[in-house]
N, C-alpha and C. Protein backbone atom coordinates (compact mmCIF):
# COMPACT_ATOMS: atom_id res chain seq x y z
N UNK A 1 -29.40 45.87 11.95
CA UNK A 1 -29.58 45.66 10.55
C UNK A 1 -29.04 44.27 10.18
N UNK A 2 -29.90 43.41 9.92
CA UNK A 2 -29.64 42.16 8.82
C UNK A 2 -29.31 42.01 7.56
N UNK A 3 -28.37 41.25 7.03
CA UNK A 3 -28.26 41.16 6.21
C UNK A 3 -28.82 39.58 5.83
N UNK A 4 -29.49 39.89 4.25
CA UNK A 4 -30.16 38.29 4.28
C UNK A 4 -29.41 37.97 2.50
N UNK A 5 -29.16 36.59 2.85
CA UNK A 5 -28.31 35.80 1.34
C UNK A 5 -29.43 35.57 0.90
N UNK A 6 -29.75 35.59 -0.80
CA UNK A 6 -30.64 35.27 -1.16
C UNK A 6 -29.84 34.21 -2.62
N UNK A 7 -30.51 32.74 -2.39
CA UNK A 7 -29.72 31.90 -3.08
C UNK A 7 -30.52 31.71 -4.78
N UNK A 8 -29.79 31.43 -5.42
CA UNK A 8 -30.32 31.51 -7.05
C UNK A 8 -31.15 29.75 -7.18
N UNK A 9 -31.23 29.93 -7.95
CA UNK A 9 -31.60 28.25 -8.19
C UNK A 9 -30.63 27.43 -8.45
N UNK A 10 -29.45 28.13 -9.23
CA UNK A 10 -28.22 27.33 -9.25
C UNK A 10 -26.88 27.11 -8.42
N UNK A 11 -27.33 28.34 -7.44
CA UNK A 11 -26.59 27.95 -6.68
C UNK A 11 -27.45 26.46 -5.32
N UNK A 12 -28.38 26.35 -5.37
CA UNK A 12 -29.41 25.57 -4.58
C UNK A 12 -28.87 24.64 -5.15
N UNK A 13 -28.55 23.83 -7.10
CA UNK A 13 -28.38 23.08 -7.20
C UNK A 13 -26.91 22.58 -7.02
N UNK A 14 -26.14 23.75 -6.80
CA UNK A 14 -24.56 23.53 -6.50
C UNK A 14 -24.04 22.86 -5.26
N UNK A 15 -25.41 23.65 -4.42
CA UNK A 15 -25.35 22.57 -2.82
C UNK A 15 -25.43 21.70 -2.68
N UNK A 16 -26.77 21.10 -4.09
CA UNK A 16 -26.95 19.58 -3.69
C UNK A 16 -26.35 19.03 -4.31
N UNK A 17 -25.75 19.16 -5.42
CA UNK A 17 -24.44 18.51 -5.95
C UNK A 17 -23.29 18.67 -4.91
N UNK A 18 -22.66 18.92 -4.01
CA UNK A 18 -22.22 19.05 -3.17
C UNK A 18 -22.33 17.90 -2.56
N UNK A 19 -23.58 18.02 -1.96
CA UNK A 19 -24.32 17.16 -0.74
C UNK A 19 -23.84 15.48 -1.57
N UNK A 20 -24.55 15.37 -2.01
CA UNK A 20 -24.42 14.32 -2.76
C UNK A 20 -22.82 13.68 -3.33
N UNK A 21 -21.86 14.44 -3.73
CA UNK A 21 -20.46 14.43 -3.90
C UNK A 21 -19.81 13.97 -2.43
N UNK A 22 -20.20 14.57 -1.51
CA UNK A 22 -19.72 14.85 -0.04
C UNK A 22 -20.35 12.96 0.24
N UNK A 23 -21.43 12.83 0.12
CA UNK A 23 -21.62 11.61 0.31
C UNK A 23 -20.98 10.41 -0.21
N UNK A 24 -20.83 10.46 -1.44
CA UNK A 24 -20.54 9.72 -2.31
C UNK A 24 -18.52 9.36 -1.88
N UNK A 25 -18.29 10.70 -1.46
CA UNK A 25 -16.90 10.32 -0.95
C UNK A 25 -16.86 9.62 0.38
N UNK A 26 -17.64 9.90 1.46
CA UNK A 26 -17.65 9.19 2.87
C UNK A 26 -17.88 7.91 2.21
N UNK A 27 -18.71 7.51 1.36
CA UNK A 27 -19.11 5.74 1.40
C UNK A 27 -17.73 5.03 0.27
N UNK A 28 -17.53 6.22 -0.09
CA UNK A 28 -16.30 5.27 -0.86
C UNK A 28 -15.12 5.14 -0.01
N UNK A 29 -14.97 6.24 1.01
CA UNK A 29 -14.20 5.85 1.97
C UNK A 29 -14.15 4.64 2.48
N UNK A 30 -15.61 4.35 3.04
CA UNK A 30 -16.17 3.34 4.17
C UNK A 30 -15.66 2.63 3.53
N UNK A 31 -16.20 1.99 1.76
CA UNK A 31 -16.17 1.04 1.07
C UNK A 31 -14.45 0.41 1.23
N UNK A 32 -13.05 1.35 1.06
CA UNK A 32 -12.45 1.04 0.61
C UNK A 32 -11.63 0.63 2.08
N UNK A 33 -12.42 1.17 3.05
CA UNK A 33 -11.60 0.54 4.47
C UNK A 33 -12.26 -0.57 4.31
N UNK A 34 -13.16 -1.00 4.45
CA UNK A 34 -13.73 -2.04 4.55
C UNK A 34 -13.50 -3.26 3.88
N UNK A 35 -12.77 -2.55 2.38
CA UNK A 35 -12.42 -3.73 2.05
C UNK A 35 -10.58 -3.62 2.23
N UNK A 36 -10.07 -2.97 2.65
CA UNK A 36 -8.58 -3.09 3.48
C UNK A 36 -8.80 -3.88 4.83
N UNK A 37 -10.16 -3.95 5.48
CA UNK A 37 -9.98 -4.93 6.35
C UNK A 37 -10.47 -6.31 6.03
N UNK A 38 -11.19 -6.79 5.40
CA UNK A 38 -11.48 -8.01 4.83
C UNK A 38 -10.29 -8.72 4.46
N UNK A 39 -9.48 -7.49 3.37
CA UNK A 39 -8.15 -7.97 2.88
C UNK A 39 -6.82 -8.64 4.17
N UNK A 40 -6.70 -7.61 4.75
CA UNK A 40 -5.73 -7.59 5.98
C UNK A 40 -6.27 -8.77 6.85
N UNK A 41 -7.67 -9.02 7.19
CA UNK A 41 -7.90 -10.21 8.08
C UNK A 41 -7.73 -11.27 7.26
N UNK A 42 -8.36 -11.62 6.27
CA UNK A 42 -7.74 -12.63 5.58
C UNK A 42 -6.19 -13.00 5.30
N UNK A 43 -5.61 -12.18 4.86
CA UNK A 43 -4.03 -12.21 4.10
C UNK A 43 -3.66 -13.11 6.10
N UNK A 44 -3.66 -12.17 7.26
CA UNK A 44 -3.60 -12.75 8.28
C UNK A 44 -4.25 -14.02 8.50
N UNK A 45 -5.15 -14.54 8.64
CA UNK A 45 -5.61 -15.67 8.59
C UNK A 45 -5.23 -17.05 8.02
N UNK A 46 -4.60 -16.56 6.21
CA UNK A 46 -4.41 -17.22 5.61
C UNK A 46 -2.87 -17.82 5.74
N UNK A 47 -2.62 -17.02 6.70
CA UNK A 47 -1.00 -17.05 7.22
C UNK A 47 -0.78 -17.84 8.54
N UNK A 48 -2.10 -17.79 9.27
CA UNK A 48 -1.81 -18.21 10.91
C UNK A 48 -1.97 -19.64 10.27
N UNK A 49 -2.72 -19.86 9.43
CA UNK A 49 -3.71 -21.24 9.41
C UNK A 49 -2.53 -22.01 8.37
N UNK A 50 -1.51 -21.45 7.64
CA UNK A 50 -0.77 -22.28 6.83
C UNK A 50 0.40 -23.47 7.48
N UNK A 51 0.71 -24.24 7.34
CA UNK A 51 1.25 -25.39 7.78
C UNK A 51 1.26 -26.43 6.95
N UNK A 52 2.93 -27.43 6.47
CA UNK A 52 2.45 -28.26 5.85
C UNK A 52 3.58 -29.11 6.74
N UNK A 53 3.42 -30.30 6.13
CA UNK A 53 4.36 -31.59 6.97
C UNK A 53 5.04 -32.38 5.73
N UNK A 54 5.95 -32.37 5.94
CA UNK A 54 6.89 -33.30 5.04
C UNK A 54 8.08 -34.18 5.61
N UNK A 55 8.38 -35.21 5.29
CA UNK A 55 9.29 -36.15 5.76
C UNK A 55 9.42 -35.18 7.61
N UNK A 56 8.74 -35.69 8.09
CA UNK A 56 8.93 -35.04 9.50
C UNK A 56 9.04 -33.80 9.67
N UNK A 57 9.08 -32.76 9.32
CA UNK A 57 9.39 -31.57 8.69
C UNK A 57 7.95 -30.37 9.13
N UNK A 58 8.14 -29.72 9.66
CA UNK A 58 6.68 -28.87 9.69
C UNK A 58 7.18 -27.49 9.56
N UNK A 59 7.00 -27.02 8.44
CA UNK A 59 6.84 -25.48 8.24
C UNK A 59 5.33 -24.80 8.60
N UNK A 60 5.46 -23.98 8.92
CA UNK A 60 4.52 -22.84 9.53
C UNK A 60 5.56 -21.42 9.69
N UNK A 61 4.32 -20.37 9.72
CA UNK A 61 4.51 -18.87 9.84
C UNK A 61 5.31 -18.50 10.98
N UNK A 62 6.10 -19.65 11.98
CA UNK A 62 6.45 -18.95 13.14
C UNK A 62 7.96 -19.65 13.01
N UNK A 63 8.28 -20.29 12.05
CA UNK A 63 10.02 -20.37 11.30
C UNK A 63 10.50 -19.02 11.30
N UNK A 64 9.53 -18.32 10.70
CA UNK A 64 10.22 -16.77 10.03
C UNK A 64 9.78 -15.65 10.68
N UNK A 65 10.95 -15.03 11.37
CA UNK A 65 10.14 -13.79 12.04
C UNK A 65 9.29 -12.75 11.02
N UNK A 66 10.12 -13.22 9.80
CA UNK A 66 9.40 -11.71 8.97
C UNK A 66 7.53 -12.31 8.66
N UNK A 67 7.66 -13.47 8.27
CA UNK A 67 6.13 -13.76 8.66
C UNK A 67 5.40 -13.32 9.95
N UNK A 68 5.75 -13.62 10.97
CA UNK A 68 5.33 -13.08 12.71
C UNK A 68 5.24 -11.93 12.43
N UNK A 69 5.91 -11.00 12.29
CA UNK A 69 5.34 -9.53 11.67
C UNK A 69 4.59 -8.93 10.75
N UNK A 70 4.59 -9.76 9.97
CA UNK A 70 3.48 -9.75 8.68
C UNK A 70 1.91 -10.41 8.97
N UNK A 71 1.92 -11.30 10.24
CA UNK A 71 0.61 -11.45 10.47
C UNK A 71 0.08 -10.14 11.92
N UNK A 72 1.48 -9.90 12.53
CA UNK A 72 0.70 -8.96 13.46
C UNK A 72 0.55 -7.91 12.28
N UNK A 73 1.01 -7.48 12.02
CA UNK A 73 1.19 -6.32 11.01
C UNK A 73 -0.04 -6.04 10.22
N UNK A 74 -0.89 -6.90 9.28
CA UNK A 74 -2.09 -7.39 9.03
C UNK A 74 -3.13 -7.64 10.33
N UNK A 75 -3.15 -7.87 11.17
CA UNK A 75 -4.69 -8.14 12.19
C UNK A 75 -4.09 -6.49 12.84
N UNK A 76 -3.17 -5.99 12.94
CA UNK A 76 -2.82 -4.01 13.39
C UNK A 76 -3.79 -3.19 12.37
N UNK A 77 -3.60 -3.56 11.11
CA UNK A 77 -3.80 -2.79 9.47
C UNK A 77 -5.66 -3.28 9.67
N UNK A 78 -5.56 -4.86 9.98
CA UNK A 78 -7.42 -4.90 9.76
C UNK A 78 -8.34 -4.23 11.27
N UNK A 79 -7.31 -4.00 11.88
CA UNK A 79 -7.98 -3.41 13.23
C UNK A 79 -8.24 -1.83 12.53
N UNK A 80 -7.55 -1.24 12.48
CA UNK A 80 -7.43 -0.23 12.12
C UNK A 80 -8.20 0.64 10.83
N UNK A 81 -8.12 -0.41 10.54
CA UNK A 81 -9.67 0.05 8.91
C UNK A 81 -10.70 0.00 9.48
N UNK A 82 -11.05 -0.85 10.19
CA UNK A 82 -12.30 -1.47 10.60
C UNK A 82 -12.63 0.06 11.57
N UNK A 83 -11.68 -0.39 12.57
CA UNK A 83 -12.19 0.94 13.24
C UNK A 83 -12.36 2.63 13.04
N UNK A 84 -11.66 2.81 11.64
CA UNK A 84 -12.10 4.00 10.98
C UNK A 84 -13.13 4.44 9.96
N UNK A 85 -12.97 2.96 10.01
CA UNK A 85 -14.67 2.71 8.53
C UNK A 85 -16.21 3.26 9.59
N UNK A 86 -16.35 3.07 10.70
CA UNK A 86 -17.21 2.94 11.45
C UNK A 86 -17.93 4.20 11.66
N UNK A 87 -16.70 5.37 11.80
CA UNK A 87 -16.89 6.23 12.18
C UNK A 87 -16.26 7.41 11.32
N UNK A 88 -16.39 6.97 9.79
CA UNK A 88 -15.68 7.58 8.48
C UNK A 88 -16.52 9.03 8.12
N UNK A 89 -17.64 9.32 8.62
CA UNK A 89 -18.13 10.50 8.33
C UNK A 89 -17.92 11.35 9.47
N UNK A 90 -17.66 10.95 10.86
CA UNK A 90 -16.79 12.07 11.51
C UNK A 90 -15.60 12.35 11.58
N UNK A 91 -14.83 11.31 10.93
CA UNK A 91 -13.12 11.42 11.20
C UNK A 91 -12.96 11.70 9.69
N UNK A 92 -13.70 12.32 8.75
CA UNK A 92 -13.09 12.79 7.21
C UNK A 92 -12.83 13.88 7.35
N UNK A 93 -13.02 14.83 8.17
CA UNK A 93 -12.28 16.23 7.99
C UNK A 93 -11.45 16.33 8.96
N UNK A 94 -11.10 15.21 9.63
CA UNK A 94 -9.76 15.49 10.51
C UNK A 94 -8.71 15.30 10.01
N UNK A 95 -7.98 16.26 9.75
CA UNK A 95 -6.54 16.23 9.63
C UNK A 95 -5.25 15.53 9.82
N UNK A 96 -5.66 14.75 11.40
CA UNK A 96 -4.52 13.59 12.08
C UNK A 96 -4.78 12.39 10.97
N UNK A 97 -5.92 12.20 10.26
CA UNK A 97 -6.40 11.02 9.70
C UNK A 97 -5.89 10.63 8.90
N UNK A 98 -5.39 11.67 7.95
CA UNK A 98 -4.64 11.40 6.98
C UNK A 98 -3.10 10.72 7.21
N UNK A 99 -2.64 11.60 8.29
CA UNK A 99 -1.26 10.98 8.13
C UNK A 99 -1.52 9.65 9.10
N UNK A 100 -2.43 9.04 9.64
CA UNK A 100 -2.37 7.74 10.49
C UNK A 100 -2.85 7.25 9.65
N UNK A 101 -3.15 7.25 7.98
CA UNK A 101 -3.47 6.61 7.13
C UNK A 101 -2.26 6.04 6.18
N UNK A 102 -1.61 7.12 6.23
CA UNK A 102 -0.56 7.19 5.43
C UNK A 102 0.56 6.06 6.68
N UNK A 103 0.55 6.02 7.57
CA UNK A 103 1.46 5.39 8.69
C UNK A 103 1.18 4.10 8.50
N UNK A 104 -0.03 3.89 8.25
CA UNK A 104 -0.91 2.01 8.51
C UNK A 104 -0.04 1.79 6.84
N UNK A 105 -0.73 2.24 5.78
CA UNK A 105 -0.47 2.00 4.40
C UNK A 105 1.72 1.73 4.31
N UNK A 106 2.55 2.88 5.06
CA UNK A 106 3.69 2.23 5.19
C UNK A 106 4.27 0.99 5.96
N UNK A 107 3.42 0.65 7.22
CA UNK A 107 3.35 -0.15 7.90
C UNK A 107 3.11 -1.42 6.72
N UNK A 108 1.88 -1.43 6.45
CA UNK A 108 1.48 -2.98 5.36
C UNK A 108 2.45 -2.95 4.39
N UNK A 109 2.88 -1.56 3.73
CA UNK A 109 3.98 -2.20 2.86
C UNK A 109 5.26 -2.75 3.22
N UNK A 110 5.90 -2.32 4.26
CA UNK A 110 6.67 -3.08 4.90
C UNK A 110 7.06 -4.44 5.08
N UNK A 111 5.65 -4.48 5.77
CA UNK A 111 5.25 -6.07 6.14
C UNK A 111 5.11 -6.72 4.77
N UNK A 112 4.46 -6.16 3.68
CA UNK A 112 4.50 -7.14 2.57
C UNK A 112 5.51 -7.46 1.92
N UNK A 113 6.26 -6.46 1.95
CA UNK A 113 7.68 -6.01 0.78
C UNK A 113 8.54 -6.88 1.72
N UNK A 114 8.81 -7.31 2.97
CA UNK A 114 9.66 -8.43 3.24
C UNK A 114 8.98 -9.56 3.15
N UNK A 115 7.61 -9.87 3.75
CA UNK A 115 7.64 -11.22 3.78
C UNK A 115 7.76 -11.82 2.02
N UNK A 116 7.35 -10.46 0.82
CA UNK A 116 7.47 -10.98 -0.22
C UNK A 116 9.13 -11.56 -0.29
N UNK A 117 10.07 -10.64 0.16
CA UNK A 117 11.52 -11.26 -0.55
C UNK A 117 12.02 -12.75 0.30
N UNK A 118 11.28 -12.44 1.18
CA UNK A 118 11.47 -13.89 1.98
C UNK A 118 11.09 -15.17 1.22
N UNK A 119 9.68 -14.78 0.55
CA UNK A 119 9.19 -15.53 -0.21
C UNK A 119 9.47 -16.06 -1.69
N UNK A 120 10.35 -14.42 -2.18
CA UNK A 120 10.93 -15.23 -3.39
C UNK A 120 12.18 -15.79 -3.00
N UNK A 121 12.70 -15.87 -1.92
CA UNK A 121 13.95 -16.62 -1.51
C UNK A 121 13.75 -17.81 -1.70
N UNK A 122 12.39 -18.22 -0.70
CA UNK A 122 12.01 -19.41 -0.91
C UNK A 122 11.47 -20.09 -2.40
N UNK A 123 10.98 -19.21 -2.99
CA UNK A 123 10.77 -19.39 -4.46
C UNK A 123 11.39 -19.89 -5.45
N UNK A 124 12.54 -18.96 -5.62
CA UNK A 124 13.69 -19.29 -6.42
C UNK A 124 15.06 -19.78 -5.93
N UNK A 125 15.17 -19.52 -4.31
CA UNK A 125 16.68 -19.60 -3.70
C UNK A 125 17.77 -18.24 -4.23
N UNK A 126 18.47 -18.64 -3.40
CA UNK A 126 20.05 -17.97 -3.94
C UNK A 126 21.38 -18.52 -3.70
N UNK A 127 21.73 -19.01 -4.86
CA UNK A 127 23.03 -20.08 -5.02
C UNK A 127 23.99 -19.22 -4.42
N UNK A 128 24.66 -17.78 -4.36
CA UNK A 128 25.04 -17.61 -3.67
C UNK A 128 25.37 -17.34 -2.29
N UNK A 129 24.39 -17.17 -1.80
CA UNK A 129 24.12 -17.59 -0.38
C UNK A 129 23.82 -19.06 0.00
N UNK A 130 23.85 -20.17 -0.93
CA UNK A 130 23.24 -21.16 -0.43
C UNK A 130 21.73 -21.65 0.16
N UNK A 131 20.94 -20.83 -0.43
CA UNK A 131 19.68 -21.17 0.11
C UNK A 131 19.26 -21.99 -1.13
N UNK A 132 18.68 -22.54 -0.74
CA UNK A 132 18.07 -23.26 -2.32
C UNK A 132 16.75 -23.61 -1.94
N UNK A 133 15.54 -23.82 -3.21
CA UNK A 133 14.62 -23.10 -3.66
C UNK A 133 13.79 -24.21 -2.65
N UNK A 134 13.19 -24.02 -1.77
CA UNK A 134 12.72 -25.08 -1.16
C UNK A 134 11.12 -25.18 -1.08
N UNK A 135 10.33 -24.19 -2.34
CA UNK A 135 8.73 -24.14 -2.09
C UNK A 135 8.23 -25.81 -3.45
N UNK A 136 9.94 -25.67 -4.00
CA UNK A 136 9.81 -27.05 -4.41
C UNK A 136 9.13 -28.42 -3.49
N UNK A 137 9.35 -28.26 -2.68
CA UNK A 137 9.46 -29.53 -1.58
C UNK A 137 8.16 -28.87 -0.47
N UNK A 138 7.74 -27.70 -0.58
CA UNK A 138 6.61 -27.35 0.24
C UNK A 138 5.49 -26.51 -0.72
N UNK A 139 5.20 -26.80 -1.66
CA UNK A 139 4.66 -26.14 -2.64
C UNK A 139 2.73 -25.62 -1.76
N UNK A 140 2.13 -26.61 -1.05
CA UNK A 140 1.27 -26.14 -0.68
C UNK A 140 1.31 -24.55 -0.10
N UNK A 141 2.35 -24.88 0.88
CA UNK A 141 2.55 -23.49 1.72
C UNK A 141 2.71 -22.69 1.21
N UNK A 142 3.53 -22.74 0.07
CA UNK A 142 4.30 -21.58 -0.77
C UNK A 142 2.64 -21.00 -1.78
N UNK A 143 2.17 -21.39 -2.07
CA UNK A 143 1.07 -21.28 -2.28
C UNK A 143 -0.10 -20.17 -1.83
N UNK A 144 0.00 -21.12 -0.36
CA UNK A 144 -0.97 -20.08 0.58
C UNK A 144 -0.34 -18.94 0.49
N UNK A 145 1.32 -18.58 0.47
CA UNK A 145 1.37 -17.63 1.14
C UNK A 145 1.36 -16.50 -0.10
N UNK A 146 1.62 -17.16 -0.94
CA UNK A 146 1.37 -16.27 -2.44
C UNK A 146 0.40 -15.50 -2.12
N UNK A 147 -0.82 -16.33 -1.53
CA UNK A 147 -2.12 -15.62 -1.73
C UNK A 147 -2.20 -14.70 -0.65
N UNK A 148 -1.62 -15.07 0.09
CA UNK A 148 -1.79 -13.92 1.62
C UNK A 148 -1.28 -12.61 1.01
N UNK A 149 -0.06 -12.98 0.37
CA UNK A 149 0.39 -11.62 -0.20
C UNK A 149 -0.02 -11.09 -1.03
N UNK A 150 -0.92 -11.57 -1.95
CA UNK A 150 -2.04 -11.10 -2.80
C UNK A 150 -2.93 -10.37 -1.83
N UNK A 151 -3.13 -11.05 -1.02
CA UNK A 151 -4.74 -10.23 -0.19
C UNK A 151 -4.05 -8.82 0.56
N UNK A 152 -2.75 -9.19 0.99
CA UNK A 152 -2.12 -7.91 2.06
C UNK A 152 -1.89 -6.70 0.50
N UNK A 153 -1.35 -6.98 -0.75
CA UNK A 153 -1.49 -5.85 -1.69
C UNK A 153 -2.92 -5.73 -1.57
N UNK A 154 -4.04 -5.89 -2.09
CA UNK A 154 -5.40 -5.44 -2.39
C UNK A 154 -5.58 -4.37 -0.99
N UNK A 155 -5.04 -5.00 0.16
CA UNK A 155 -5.21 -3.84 1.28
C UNK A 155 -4.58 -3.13 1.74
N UNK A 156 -3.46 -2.67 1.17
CA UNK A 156 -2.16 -1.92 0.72
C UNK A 156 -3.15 -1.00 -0.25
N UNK A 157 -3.05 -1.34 -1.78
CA UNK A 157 -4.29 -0.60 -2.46
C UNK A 157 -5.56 0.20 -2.23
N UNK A 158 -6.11 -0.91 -1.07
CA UNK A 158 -7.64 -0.06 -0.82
C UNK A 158 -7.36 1.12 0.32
N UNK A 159 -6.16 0.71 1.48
CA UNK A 159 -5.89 1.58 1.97
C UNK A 159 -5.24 3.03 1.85
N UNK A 160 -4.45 2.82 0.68
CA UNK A 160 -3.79 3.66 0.11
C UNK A 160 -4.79 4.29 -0.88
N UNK A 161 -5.54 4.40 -1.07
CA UNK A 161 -6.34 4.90 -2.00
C UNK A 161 -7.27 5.99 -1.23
N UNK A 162 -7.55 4.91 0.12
CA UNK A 162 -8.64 5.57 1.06
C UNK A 162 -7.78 6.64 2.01
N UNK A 163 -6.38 7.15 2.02
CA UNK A 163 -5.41 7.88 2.43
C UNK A 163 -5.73 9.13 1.44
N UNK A 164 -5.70 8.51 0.19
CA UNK A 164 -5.95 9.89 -0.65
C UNK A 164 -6.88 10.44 -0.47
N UNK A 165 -8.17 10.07 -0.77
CA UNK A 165 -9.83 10.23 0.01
C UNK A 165 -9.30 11.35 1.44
N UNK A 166 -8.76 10.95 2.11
CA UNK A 166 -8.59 11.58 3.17
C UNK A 166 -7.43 12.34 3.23
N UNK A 167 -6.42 12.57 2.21
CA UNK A 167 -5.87 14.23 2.06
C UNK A 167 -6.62 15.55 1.63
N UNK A 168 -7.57 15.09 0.71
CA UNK A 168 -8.50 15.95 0.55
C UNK A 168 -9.95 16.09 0.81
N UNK A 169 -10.61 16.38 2.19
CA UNK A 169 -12.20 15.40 2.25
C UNK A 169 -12.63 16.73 1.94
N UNK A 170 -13.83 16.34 1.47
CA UNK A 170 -15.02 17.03 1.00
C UNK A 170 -15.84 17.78 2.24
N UNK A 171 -16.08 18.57 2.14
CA UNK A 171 -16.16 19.61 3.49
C UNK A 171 -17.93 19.38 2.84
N UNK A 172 -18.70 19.40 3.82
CA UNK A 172 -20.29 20.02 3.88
C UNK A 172 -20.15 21.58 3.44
N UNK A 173 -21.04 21.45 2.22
CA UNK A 173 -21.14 22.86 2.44
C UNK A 173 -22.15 23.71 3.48
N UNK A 174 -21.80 25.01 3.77
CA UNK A 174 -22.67 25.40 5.07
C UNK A 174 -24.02 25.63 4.51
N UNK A 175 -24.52 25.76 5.66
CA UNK A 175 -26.45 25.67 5.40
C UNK A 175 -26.54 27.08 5.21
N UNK A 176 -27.43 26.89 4.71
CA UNK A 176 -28.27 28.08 3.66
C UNK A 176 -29.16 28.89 4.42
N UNK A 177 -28.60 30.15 4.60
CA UNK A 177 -29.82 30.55 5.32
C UNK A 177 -30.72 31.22 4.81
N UNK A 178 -31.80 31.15 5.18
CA UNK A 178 -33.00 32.20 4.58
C UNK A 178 -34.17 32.59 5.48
């Protein structure tokens, strides 16, 4: 003896609202890794490539370890979007995904949240420690790196957003039989 489901019309349209919802979340996924890796390769980029020269003087990203970590840290974060964007409609109902989402997103903040205080060191200084404000005297660099850290938040943001996406994914609903 069979038993047979017999579906209403509204439930037919509940599926495809479904279907369509279910979609609409995988591409916003894709969308928002995708743009956490644009962000992350750039913010990196914009960091390897900075350098300025003054009275004999050459600052670059490899003075400061917390920069050196902030660019591996960024090309780790743009590897890592990239390679989950690819394959975002089979890895949305996995479970591990979420928290290796949530791991990358603490990772970039890390990396941003120091190289930022490094940066307002250099920004403003601190008379009690004796550092004094030296993006005076390297203002290009200080510059770039503003922006790197602009681009590493936007992919902090898109990643962290696309973490949430993936605490809760949208399950297919099952096929209909008839």
């Amino acid at each position: 003896m069979t038993t047979r489901m017999i579906e209403l019309e509204s439930q037919e349209a509940a599926v495809e609202t479904m279907r369509a919802a279910t979609v609409a979340h995988v591409r916003a996924s894709a969308a928002l890794r995708l743009l956490a890796f644009a962000a992350s390769l750039a913010a990196a980029l914009v960091v390897v490539t900075n350098r300025e020269d003054r009275w004999g003087v050459t600052v670059s990203f490899k003075l400061f370890d917390v920069w050196v970590a902030f660019v591996a840290i960024n090309f780790v974060n743009a590897a890592y979007a990239l390679l989950t964007a690819i394959p975002v409609k089979r890895l949305i109902s996995k479970r591990w995904l979420h928290h290796s989402d949530l791991f990358m997103v603490n990772l970039q903040t890390a990396a941003t949240a120091g190289a930022g205080a490094v940066g307002s060191v250099a920004m403003w200084g601190n008379k009690p420690s004796g550092w004094f404000a030296v993006c005076r005297l390297y203002r290009l660099y200080c510059d770039k790196g503003a922006v790197s850290l602009a681009l590493a938040f936007v992919a902090f943001a898109a990643l962290g957003v696309s973490a949430s996406l993936s605490r809760y994914p949208r399950a297919p609903p099952p096929a209909a039989s008839r």
